[in-house]
PDB file of N, CA and C in Angstrom:
ATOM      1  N   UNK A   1      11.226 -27.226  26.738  1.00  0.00           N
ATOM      2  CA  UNK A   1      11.563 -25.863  26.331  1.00  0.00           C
ATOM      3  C   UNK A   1      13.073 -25.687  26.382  1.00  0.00           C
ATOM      4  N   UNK A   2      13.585 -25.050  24.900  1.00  0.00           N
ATOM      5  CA  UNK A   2      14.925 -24.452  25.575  1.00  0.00           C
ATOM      6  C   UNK A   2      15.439 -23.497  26.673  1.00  0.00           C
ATOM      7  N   UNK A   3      16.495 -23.573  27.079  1.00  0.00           N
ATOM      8  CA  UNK A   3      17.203 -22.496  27.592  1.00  0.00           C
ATOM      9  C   UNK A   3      16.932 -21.214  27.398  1.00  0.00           C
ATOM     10  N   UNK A   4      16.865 -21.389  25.693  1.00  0.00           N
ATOM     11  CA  UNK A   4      17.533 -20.047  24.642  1.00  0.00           C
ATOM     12  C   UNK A   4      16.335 -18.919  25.241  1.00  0.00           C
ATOM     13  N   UNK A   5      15.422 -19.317  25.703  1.00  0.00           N
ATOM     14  CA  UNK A   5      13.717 -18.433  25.756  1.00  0.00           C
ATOM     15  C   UNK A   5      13.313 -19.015  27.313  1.00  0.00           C
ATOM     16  N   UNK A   6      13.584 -17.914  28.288  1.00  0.00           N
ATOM     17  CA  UNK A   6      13.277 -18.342  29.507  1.00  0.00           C
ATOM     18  C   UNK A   6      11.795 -17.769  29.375  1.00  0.00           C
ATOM     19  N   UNK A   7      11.604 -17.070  28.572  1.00  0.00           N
ATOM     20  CA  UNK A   7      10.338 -16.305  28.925  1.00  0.00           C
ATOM     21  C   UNK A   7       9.564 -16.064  27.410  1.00  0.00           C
ATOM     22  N   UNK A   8       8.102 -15.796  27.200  1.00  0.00           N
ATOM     23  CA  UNK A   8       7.450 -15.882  26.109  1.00  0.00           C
ATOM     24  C   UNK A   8       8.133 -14.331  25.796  1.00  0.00           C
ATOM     25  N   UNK A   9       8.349 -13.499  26.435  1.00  0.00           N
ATOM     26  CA  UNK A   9       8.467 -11.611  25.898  1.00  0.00           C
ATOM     27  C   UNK A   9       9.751 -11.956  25.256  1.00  0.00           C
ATOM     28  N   UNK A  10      10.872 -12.878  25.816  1.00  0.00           N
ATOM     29  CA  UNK A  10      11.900 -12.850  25.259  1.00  0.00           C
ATOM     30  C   UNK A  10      12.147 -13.790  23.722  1.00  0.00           C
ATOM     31  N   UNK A  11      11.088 -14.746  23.894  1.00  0.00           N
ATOM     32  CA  UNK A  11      10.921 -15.768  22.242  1.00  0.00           C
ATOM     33  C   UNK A  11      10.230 -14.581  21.582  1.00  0.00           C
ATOM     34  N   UNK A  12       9.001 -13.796  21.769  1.00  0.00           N
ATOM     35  CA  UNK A  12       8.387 -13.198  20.712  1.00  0.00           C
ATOM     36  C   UNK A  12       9.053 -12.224  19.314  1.00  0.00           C
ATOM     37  N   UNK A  13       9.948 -11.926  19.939  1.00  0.00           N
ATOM     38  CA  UNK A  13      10.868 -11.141  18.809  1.00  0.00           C
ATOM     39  C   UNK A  13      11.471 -11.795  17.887  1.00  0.00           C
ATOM     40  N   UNK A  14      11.766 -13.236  18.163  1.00  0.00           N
ATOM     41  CA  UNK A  14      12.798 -13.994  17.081  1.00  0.00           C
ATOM     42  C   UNK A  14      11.560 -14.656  16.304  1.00  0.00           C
ATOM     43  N   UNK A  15      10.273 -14.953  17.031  1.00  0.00           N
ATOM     44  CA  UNK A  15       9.241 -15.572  16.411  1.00  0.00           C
ATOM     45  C   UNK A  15       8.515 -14.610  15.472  1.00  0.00           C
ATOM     46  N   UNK A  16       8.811 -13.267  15.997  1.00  0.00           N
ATOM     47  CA  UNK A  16       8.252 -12.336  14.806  1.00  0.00           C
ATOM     48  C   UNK A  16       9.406 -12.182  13.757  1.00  0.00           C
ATOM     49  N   UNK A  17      10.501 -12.369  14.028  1.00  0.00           N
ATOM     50  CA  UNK A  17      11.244 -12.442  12.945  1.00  0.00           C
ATOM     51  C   UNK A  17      11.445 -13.535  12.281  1.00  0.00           C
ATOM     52  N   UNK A  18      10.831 -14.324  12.487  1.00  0.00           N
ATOM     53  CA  UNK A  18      10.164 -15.621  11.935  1.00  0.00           C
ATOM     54  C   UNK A  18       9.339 -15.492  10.121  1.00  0.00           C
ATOM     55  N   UNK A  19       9.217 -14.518  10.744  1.00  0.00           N
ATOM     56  CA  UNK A  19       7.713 -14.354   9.882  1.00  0.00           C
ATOM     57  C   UNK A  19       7.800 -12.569   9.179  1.00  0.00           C
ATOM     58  N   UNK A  20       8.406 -12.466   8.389  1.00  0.00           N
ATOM     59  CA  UNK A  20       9.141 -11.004   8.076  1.00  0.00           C
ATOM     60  C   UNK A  20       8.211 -11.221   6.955  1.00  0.00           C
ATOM     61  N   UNK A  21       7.874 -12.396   5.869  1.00  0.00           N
ATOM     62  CA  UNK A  21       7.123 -11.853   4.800  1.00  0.00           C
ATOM     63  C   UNK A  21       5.802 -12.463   4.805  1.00  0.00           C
ATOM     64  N   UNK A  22       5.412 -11.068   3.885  1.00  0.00           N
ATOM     65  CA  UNK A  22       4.021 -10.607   4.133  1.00  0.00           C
ATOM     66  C   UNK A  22       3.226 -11.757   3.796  1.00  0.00           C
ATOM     67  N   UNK A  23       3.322 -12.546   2.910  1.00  0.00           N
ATOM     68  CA  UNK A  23       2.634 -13.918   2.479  1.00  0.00           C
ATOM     69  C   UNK A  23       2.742 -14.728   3.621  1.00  0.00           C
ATOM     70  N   UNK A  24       3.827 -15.124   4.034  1.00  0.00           N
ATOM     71  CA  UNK A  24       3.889 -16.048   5.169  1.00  0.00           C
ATOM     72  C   UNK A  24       3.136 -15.560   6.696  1.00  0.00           C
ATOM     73  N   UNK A  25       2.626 -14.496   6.762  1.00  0.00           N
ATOM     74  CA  UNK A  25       2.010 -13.299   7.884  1.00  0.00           C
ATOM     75  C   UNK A  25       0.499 -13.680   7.615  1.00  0.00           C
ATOM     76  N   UNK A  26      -0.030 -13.723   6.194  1.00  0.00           N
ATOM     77  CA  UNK A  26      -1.278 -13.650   5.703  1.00  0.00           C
ATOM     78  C   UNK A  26      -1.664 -15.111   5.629  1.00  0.00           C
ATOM     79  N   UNK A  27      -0.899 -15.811   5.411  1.00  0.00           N
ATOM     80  CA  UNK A  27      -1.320 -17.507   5.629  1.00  0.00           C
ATOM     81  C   UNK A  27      -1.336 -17.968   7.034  1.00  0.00           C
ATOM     82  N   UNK A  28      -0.581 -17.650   8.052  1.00  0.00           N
ATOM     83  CA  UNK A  28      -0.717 -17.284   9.329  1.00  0.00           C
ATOM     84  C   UNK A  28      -2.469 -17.165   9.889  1.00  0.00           C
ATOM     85  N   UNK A  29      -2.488 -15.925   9.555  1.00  0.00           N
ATOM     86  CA  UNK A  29      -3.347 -15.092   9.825  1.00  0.00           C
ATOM     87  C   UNK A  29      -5.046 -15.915   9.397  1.00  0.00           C
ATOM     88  N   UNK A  30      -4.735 -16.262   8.129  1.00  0.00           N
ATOM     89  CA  UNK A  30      -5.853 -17.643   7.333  1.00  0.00           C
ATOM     90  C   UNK A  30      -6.019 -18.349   8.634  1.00  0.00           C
ATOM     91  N   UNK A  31      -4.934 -19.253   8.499  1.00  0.00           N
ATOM     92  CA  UNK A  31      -5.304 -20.557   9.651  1.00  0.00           C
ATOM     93  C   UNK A  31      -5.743 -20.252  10.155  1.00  0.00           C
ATOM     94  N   UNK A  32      -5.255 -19.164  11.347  1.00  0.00           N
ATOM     95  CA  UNK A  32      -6.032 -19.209  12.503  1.00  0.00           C
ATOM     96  C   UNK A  32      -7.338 -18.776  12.615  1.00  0.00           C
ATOM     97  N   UNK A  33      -7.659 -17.884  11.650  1.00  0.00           N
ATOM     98  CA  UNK A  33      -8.977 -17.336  11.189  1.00  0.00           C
ATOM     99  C   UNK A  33      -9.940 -18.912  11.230  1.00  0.00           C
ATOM    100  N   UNK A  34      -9.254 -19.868  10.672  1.00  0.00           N
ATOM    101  CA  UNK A  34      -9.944 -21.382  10.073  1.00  0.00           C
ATOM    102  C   UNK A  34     -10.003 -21.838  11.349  1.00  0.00           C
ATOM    103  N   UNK A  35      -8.755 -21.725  11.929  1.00  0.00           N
ATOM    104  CA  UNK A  35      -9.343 -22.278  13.661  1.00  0.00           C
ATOM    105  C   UNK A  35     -10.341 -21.993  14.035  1.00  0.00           C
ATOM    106  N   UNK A  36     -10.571 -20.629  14.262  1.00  0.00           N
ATOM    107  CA  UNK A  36     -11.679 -20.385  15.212  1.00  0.00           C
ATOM    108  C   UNK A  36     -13.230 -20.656  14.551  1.00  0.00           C
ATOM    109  N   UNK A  37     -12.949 -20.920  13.174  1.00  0.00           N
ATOM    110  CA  UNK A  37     -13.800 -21.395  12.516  1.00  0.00           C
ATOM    111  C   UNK A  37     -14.755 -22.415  13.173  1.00  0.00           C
ATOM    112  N   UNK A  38     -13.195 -23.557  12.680  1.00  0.00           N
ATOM    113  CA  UNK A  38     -13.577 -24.637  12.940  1.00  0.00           C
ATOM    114  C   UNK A  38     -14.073 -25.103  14.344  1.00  0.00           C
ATOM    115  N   UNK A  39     -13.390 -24.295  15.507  1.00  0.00           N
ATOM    116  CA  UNK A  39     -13.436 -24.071  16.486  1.00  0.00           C
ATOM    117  C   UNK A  39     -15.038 -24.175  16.951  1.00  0.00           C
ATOM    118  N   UNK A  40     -15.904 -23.333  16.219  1.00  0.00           N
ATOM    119  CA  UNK A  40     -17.153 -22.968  16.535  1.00  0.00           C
ATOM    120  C   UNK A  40     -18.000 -23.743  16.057  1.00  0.00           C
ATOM    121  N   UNK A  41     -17.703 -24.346  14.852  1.00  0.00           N
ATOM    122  CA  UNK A  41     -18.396 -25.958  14.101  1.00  0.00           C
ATOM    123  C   UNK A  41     -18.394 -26.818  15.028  1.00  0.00           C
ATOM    124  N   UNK A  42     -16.754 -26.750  15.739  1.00  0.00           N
ATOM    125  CA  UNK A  42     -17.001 -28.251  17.109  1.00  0.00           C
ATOM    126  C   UNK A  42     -17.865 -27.807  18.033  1.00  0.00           C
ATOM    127  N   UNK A  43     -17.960 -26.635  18.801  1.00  0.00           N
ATOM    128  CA  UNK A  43     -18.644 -26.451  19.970  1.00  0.00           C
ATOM    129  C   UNK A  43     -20.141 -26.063  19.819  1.00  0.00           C
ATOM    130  N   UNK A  44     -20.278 -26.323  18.335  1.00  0.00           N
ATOM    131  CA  UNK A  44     -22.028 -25.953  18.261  1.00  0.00           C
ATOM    132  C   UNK A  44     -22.339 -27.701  17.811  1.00  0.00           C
ATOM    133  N   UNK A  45     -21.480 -28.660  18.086  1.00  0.00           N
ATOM    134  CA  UNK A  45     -21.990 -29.756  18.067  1.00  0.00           C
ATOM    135  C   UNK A  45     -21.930 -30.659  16.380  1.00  0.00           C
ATOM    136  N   UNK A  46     -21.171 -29.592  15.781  1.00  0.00           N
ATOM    137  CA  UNK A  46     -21.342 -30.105  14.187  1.00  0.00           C
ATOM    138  C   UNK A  46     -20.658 -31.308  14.062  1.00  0.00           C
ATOM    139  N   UNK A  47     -19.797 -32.172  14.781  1.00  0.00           N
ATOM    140  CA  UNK A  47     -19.123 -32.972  14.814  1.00  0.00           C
ATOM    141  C   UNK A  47     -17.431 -32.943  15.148  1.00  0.00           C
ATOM    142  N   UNK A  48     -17.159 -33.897  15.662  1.00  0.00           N
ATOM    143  CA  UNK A  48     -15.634 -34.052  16.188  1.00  0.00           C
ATOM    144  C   UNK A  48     -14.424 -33.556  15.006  1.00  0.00           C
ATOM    145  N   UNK A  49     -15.317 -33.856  13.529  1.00  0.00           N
ATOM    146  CA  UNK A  49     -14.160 -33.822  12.828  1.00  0.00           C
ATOM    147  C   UNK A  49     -13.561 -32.703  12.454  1.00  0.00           C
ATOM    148  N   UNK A  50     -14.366 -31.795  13.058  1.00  0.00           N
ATOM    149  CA  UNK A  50     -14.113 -30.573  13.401  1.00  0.00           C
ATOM    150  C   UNK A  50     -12.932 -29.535  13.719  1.00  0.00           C
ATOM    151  N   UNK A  51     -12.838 -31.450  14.755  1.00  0.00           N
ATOM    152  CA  UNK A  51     -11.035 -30.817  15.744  1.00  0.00           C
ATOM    153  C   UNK A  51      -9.845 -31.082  14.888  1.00  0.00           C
ATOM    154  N   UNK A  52     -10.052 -32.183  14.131  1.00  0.00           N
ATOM    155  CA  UNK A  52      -9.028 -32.735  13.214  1.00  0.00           C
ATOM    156  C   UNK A  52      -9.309 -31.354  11.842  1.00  0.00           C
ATOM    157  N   UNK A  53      -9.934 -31.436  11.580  1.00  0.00           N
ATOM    158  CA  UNK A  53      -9.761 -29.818  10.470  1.00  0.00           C
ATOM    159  C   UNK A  53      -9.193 -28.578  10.825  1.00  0.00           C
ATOM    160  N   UNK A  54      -9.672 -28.178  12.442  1.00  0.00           N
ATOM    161  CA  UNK A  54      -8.661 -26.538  12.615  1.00  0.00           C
ATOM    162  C   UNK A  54      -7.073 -27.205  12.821  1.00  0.00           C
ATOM    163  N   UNK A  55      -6.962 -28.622  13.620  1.00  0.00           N
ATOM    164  CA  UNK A  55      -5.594 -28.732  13.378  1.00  0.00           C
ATOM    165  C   UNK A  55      -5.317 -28.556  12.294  1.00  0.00           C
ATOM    166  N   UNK A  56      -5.304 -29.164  10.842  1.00  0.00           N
ATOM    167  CA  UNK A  56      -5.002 -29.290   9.556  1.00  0.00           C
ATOM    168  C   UNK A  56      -4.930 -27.822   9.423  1.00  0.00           C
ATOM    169  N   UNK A  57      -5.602 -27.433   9.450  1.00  0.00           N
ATOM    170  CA  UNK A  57      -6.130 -25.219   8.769  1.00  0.00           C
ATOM    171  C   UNK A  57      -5.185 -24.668   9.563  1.00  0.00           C
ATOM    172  N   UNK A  58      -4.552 -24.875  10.459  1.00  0.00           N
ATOM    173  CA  UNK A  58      -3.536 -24.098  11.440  1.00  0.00           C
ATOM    174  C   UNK A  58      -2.554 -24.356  10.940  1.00  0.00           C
ATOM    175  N   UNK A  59      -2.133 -25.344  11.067  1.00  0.00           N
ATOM    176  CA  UNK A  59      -0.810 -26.120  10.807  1.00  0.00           C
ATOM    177  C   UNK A  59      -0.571 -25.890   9.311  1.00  0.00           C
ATOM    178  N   UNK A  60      -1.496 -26.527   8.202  1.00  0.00           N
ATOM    179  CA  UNK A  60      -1.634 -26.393   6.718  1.00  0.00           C
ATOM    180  C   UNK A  60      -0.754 -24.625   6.626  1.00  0.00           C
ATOM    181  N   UNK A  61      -1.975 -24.071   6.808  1.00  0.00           N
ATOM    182  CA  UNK A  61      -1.958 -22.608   6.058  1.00  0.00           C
ATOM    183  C   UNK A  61       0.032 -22.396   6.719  1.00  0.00           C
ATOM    184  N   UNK A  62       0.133 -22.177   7.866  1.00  0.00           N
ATOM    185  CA  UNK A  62       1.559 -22.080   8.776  1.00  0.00           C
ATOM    186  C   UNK A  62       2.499 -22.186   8.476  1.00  0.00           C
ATOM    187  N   UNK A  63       2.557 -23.661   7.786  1.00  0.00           N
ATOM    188  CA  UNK A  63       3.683 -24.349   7.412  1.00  0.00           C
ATOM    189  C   UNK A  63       3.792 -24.247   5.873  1.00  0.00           C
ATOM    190  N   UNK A  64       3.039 -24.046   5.051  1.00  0.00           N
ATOM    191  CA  UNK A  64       3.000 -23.441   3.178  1.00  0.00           C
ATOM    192  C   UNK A  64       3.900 -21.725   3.694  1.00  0.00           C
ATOM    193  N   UNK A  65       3.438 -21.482   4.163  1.00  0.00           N
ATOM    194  CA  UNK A  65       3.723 -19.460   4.789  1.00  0.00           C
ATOM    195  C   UNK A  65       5.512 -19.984   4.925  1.00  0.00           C
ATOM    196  N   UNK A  66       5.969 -21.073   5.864  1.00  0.00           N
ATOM    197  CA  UNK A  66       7.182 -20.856   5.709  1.00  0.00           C
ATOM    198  C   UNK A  66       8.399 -21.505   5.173  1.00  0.00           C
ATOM    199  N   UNK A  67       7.425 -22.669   4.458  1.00  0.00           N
ATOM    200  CA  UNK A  67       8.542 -23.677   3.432  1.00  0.00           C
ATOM    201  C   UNK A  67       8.406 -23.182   1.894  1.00  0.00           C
ATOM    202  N   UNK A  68       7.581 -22.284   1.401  1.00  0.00           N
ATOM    203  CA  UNK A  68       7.309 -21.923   0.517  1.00  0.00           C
ATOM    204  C   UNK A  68       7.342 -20.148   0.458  1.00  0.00           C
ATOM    205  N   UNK A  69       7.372 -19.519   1.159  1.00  0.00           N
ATOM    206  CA  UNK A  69       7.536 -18.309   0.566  1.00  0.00           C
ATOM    207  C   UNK A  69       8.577 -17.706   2.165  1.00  0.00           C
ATOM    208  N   UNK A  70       8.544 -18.313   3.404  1.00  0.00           N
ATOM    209  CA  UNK A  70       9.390 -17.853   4.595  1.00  0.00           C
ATOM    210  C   UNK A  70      10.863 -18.131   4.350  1.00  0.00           C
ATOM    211  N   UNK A  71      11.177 -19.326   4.075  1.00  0.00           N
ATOM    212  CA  UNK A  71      12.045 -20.523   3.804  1.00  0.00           C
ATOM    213  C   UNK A  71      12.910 -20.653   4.565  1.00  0.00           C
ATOM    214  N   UNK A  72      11.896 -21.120   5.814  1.00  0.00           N
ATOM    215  CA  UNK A  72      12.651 -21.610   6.696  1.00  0.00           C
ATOM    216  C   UNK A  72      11.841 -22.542   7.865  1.00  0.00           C
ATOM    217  N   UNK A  73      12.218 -23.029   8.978  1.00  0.00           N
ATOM    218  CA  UNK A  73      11.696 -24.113   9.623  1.00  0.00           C
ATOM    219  C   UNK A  73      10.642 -23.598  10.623  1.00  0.00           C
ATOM    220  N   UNK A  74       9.915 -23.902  10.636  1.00  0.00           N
ATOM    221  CA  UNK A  74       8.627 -23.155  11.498  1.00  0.00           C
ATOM    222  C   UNK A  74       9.075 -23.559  12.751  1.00  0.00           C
ATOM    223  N   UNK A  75       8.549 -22.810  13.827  1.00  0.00           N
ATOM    224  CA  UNK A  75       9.191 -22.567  15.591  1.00  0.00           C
ATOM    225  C   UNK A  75       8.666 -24.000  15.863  1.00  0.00           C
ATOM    226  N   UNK A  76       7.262 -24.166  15.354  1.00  0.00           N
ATOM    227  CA  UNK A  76       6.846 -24.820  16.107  1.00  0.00           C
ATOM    228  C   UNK A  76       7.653 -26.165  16.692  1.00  0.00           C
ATOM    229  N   UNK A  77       8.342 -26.794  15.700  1.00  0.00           N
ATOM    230  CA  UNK A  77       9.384 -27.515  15.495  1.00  0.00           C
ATOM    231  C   UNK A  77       9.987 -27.542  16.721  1.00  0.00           C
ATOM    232  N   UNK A  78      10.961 -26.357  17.551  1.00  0.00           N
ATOM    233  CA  UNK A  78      11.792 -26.463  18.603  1.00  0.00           C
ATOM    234  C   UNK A  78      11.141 -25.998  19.761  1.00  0.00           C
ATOM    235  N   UNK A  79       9.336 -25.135  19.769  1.00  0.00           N
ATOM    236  CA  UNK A  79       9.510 -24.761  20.906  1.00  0.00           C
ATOM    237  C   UNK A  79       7.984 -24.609  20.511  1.00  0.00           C
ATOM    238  N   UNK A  80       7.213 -25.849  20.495  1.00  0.00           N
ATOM    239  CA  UNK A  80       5.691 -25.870  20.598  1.00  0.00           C
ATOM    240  C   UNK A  80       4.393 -24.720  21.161  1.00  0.00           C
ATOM    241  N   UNK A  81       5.210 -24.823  22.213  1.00  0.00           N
ATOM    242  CA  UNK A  81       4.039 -24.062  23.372  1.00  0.00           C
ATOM    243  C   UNK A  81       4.141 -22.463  23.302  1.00  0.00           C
ATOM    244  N   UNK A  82       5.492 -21.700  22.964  1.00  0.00           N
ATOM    245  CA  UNK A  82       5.740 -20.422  22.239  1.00  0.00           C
ATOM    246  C   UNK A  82       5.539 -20.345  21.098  1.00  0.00           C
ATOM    247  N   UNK A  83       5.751 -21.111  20.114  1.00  0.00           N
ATOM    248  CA  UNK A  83       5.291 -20.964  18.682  1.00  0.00           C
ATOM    249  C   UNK A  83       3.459 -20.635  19.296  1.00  0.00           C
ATOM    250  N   UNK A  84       2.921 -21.846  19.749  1.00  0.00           N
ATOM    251  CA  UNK A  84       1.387 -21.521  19.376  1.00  0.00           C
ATOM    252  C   UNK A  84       1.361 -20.333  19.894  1.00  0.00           C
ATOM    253  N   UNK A  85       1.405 -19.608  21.061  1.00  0.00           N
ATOM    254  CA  UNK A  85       1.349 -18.723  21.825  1.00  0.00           C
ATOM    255  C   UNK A  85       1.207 -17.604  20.868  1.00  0.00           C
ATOM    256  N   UNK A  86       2.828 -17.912  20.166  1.00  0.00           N
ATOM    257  CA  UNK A  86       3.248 -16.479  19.402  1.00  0.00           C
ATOM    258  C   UNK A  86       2.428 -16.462  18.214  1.00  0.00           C
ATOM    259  N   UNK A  87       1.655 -17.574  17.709  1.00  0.00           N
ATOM    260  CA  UNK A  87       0.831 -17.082  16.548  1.00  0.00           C
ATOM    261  C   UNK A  87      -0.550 -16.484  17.007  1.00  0.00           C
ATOM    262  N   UNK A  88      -1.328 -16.668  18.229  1.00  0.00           N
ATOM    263  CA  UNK A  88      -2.359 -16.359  18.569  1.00  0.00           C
ATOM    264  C   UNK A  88      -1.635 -14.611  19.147  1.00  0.00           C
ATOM    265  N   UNK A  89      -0.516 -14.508  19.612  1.00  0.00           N
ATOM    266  CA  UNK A  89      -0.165 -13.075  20.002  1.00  0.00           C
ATOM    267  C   UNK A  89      -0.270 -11.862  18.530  1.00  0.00           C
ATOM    268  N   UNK A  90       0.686 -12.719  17.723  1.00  0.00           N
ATOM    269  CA  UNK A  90       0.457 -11.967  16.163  1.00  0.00           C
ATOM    270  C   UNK A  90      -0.541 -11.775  15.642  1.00  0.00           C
ATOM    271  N   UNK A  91      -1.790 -12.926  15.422  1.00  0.00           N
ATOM    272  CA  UNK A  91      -3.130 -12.667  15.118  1.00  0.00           C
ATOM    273  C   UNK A  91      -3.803 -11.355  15.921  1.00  0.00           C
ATOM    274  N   UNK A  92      -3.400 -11.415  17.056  1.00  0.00           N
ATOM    275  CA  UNK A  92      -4.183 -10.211  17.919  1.00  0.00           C
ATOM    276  C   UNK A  92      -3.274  -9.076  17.505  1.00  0.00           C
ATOM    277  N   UNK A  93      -2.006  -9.121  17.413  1.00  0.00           N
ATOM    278  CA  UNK A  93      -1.350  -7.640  16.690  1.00  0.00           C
ATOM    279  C   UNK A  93      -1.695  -6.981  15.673  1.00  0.00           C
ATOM    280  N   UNK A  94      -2.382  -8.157  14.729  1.00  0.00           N
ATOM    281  CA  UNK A  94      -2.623  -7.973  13.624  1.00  0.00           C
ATOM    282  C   UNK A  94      -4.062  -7.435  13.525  1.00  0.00           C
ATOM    283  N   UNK A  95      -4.782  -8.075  13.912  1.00  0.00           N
ATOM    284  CA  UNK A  95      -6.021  -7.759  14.489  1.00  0.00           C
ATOM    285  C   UNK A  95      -6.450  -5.734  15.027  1.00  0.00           C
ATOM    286  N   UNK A  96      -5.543  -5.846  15.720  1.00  0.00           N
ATOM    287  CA  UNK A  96      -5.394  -4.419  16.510  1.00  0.00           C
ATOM    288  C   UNK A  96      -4.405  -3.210  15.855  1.00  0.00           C
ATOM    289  N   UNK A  97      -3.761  -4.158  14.248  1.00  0.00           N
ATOM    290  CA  UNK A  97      -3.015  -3.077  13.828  1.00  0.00           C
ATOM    291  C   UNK A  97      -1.783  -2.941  13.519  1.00  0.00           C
ATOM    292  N   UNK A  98      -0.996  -3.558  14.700  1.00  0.00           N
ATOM    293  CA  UNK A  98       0.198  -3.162  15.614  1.00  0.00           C
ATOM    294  C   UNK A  98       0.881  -3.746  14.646  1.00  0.00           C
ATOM    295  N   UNK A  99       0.401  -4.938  13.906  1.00  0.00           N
ATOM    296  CA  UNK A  99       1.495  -5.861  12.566  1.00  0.00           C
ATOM    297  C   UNK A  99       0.612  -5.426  11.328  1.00  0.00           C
ATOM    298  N   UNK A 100       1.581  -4.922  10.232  1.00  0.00           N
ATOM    299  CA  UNK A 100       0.704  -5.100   9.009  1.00  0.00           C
ATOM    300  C   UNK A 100       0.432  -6.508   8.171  1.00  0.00           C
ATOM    301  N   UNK A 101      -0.802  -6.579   7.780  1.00  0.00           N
ATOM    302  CA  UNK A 101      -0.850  -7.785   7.073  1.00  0.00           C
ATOM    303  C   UNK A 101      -0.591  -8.030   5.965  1.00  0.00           C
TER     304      UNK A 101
END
């Protein structure tokens, strides 16, 4: 982890400014939707390949959202464990409202 983010409250703001357009918010929002998808295919036994697909559907949808319409380098890149964090935090903002989609 860097320096720059001692704390997840203090990364979440630059990670939401990450993500300012609405396409890149809504492909976001896809993946992780596909995670929990896929998520539920693995744990009802449908097979392993399961795990290798929500990676792909997370990552896929994520990374189109910000080399193609964000244009710019996704967090995940410098700061793994806050990027994921901050996309499962946004999904629930979004979820509850608080972000428009």
């Amino acid at each position: 982890m860097s320096d720059r983010y001692r704390s997840f409250s203090a990364f979440y703001p630059f990670y939401l400014s990450e993500h300012r357009n609405p396409t890149c918010r809504r492909l976001h929002f896809a993946g992780s939707l596909g995670v929990l998808v896929c998520l539920v295919m693995l744990l009802t036994g449908n097979g392993w390949g399961w795990l290798l697909a929500g990676l792909v559907c997370g990552y896929g949808f994520a990374w189109v959202g910000h080399f193609f319409f964000e244009h710019n380098r996704p967090a995940t890149f410098q700061y793994p464990f806050y990027s994921l964090l901050g996309d499962w935090v946004m999904f629930s903002d979004i979820c509850r409202g608080r972000i428009r989609l």
